[in-house]
Protein backbone atom coordinates (compact mmCIF):
# COMPACT_ATOMS: atom_id res chain seq x y z
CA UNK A 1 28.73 70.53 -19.57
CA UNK A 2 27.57 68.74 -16.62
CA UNK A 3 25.92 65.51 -16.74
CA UNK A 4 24.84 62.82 -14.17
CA UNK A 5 26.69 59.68 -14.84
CA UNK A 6 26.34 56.29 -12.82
CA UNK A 7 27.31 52.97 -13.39
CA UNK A 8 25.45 49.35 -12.49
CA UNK A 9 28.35 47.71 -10.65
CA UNK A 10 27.73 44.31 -12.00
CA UNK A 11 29.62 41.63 -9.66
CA UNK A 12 30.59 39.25 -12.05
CA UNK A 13 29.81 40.58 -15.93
CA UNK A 14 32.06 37.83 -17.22
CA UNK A 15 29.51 35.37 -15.88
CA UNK A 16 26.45 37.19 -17.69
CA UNK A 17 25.84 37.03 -21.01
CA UNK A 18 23.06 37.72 -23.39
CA UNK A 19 22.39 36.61 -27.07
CA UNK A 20 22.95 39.89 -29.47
CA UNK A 21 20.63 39.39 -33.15
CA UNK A 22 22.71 42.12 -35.72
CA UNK A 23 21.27 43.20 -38.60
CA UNK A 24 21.77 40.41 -40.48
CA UNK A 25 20.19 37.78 -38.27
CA UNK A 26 23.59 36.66 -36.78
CA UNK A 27 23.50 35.83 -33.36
CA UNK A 28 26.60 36.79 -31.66
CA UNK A 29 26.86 35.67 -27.36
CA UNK A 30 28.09 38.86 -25.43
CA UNK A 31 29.52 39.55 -22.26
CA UNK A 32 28.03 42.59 -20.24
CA UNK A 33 30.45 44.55 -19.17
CA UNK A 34 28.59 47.05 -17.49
CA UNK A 35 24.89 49.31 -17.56
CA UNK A 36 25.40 53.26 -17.33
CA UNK A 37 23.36 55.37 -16.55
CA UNK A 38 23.66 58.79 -18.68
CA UNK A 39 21.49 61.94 -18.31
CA UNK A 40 19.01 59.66 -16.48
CA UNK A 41 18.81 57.10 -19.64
CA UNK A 42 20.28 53.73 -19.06
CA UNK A 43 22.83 51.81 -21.61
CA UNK A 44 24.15 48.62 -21.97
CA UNK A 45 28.42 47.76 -23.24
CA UNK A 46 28.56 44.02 -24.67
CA UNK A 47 31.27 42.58 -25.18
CA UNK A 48 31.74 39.93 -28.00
CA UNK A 49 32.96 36.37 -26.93
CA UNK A 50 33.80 34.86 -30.47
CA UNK A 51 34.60 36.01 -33.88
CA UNK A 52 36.07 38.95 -35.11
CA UNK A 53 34.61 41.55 -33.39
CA UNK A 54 35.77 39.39 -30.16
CA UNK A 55 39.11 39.62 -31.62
CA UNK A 56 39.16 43.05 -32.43
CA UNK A 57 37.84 44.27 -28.64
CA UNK A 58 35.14 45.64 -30.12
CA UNK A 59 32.08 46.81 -28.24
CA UNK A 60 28.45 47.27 -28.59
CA UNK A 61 27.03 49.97 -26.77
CA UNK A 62 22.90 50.35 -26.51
CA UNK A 63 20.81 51.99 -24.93
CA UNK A 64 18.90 49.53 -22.46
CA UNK A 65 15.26 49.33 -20.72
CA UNK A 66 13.59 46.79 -19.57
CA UNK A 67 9.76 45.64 -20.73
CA UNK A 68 6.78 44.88 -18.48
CA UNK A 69 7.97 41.78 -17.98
CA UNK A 70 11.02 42.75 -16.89
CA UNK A 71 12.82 41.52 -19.87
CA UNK A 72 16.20 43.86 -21.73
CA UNK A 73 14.97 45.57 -24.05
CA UNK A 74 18.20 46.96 -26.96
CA UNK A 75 17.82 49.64 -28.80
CA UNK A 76 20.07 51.95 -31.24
CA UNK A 77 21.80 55.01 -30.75
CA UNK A 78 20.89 56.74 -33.47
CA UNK A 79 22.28 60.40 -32.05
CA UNK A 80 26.03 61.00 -32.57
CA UNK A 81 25.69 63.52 -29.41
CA UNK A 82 24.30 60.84 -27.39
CA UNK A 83 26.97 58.10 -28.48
CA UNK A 84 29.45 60.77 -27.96
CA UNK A 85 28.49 61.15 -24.53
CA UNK A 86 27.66 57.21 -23.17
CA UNK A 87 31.34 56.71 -25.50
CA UNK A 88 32.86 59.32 -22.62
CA UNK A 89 30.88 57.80 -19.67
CA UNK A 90 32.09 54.09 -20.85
CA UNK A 91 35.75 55.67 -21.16
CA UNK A 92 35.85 56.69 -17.44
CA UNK A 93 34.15 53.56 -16.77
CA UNK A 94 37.26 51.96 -17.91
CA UNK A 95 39.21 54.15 -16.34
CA UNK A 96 37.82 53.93 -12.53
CA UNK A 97 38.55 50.03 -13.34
CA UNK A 98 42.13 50.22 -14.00
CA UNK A 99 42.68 52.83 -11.36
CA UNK A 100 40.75 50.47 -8.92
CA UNK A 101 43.33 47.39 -10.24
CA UNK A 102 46.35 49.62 -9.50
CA UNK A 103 45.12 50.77 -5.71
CA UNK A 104 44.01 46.36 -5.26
CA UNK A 105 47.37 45.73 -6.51
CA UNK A 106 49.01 48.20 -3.52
């Protein structure tokens, strides 16, 4: 199975954050970790500053696009095959970052 994944290097996702509305009208300020690009579609991993889904290193994972006005535009991954596969692509994600940490660390 061969697929084309990327990754947006972002230089400082700690320092950008975006305002995630759940289901139930929470709002919930996120972290982006990173955008990947899978199969040519682009997704977005958030990371949760506060509560317990900040506590529990939890992740939200989206697929991402951007309107006409250049604005992020979130929606749902309603595909298990597609999770499956931007779940792998975020995996070596974090992988390529804690081998780059051990080779910095050198």
């Amino acid at each position: 199975m061969a697929d084309n994944n990327e990754n947006m290097e972002l230089e400082n996702p700690e320092d950008i954050t975006m305002i995630l509305t759940l289901d139930n009208n929470e709002e919930l300020e996120c972290s982006i970790i990173t955008i990947l690009e899978v199969e040519e579609k682009e997704y977005i991993v958030l990371l949760p500053l506060e509560g317990e889904e900040a506590e529990e290193g939890e992740v939200f994972i989206y697929r991402y696009e951007e309107n006409e006005a250049g604005e992020p535009v979130l929606n749902n991954i309603e595909n298990d095959e597609e999770f499956e596969k931007v779940s792998d692509a975020f995996d070596e994600y974090l992988d390529e970052q804690e081998y780059d940490e051990l080779i910095s660390e050198e």
